[in-house]
Every structure is written in structure tokens, then in C-alpha cells.
Protein backbone atom coordinates (compact mmCIF):
# COMPACT_ATOMS: atom_id res chain seq x y z
CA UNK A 1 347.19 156.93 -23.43
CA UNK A 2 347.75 155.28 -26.74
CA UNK A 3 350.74 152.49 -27.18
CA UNK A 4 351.92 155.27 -29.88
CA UNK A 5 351.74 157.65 -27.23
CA UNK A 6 354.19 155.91 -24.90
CA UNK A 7 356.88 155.61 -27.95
CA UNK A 8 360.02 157.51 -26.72
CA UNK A 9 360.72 161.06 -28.91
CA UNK A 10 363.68 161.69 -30.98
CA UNK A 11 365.69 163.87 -27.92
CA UNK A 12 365.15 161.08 -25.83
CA UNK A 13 366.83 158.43 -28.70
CA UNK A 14 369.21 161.14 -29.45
CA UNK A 15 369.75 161.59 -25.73
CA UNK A 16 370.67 157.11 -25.48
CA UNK A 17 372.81 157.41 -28.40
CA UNK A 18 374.52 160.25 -27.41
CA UNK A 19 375.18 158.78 -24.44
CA UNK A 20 376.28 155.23 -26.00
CA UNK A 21 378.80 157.60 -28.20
CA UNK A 22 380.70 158.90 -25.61
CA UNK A 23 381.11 155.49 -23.40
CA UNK A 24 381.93 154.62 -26.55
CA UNK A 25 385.06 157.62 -27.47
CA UNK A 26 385.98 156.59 -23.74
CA UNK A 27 386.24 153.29 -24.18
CA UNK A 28 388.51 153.33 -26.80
CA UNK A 29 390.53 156.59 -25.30
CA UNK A 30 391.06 154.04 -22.37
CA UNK A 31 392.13 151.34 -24.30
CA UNK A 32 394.83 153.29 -26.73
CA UNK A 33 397.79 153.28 -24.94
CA UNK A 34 397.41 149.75 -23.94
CA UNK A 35 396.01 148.61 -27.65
CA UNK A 36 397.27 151.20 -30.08
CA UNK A 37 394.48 153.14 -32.48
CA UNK A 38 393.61 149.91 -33.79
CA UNK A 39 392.73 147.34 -31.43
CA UNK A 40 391.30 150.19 -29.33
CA UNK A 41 388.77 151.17 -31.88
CA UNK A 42 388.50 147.32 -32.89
CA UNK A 43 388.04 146.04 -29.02
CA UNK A 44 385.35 149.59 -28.33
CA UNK A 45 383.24 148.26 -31.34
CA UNK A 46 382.81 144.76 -30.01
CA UNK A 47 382.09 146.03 -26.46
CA UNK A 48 379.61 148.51 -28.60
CA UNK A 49 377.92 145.86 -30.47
CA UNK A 50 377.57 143.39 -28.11
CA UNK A 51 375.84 145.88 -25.83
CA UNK A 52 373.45 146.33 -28.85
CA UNK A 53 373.00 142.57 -29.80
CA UNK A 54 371.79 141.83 -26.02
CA UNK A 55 370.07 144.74 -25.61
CA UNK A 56 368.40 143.66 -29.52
CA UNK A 57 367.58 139.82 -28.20
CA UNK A 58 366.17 140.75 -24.70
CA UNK A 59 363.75 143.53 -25.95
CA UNK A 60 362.51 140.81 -28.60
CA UNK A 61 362.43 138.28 -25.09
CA UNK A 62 360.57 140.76 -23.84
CA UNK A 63 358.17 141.39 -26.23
CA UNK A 64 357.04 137.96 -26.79
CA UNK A 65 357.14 136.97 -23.09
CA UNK A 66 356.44 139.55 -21.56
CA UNK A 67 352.54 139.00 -21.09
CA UNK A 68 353.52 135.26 -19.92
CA UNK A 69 356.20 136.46 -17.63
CA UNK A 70 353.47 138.85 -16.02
CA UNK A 71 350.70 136.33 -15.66
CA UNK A 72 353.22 134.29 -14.05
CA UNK A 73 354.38 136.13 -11.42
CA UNK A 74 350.07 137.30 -10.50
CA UNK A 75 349.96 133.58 -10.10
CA UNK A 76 352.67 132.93 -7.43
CA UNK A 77 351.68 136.77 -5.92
CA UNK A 78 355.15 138.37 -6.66
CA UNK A 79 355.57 141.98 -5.59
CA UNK A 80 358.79 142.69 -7.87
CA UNK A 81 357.67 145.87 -9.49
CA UNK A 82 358.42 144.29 -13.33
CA UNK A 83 356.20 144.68 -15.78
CA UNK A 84 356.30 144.20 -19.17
CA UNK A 85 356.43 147.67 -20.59
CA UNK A 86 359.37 148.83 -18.13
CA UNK A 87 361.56 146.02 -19.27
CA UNK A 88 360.67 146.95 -22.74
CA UNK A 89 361.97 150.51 -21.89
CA UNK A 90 365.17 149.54 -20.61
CA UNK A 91 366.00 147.11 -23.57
CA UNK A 92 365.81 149.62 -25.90
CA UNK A 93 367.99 152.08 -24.01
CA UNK A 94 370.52 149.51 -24.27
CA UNK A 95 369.77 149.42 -27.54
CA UNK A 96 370.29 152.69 -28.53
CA UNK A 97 373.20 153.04 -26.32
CA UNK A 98 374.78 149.97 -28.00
CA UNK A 99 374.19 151.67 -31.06
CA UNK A 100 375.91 154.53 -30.31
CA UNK A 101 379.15 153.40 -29.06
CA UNK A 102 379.33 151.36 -32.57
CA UNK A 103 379.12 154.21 -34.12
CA UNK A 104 381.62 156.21 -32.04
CA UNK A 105 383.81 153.06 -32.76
CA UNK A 106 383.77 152.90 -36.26
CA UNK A 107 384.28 157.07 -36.41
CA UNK A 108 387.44 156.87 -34.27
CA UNK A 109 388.30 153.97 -36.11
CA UNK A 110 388.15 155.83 -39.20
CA UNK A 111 389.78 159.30 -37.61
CA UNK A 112 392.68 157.48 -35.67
CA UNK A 113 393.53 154.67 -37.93
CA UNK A 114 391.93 155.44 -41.56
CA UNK A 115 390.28 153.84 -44.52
């Protein structure tokens, strides 16, 4: 298999944004009655993009450490099971989920509270 080949497909993005939009319409359901429509949609957006931002920062980690993390742990003989390419994998789903509960956020921001 090609790198190109191991690229997730658009269901499976769709699928990690999809899911990052409803945590994200929950989120700020949760938070209404204790926040109002504002600071629930306000409060659901930061949670939303600071699940992107890390999930941004440690795929980048990843990608430029990743080989030097991995030669690292052949040299002390750890068994862990990481590996570059899986951590990779999961930084992006946080990614994508990140970016959908933004977006969820700034659409119930718009529905419940307006321009």
C-alpha cells in the first residue's frame, strides 16, 4: 500500500465530523439552562475548538517526531504497541471531531441567539 492509499475517505471524515457535531449540539443543549443561548453556544465553541487546536498541534508533534519517538522506544525494547502512523490516525480524528463541534457551535449560535 501507498501512503495515499492509507488517507482516510470522505464517509470516514464525514463520519468524525458528524460525530464532533453532535457532542457538539449536546454540549451546548447541556449547558442552556445553566448558561442561557449565549454562553451555551459561546462555552460549546471553546470546548469545540480547543479539541481541534490540540488535536491540530499533536498530529503536527506527531508528524515530525514520530520517526524519533519510534527509534527511541526500539532502543530501550518497548512493547507499547505505538507507532507513528496510529497516533497520526487518532490526531486527526480529534481533529475532525474538533472541527465539527465548532461548527455545530457557531450554527446553534446563529439559530438560538442570531446575527
Amino acid at each position: 500500500m501507498t501512503e495515499s492509499d492509507r488517507r482516510p475517505t470522505g464517509r470516514t471524515v464525514a463520519r468524525w465530523v458528524g460525530s464532533g457535531a453532535l457532542l457538539g449540539c449536546v454540549a451546548a443543549a447541556a449547558l442552556l439552562p445553566v448558561l442561557g443561548p449565549r454562553g451555551a453556544t459561546d462555552t460549546s465553541f471553546a470546548l469545540g475548538v480547543l479539541v481541534f487546536g490540540f488535536g491540530v498541534a499533536t498530529w503536527g508533534g506527531t508528524v515530525g517526531f514520530g520517526d524519533s519517538m519510534a527509534a527511541v522506544q526500539d532502543h530501550l525494547g518497548g512493547e507499547s504497541g505505538w507507532n507513528p502512523e496510529g497516533a497520526r490516525q487518532a490526531f486527526a480524528v480529534l481533529t475532525w471531531v474538533g472541527a465539527g463541534w465548532s461548527a455545530a457551535a457557531v450554527s446553534a449560535s446563529i439559530a438560538l441567539v442570531g446575527l
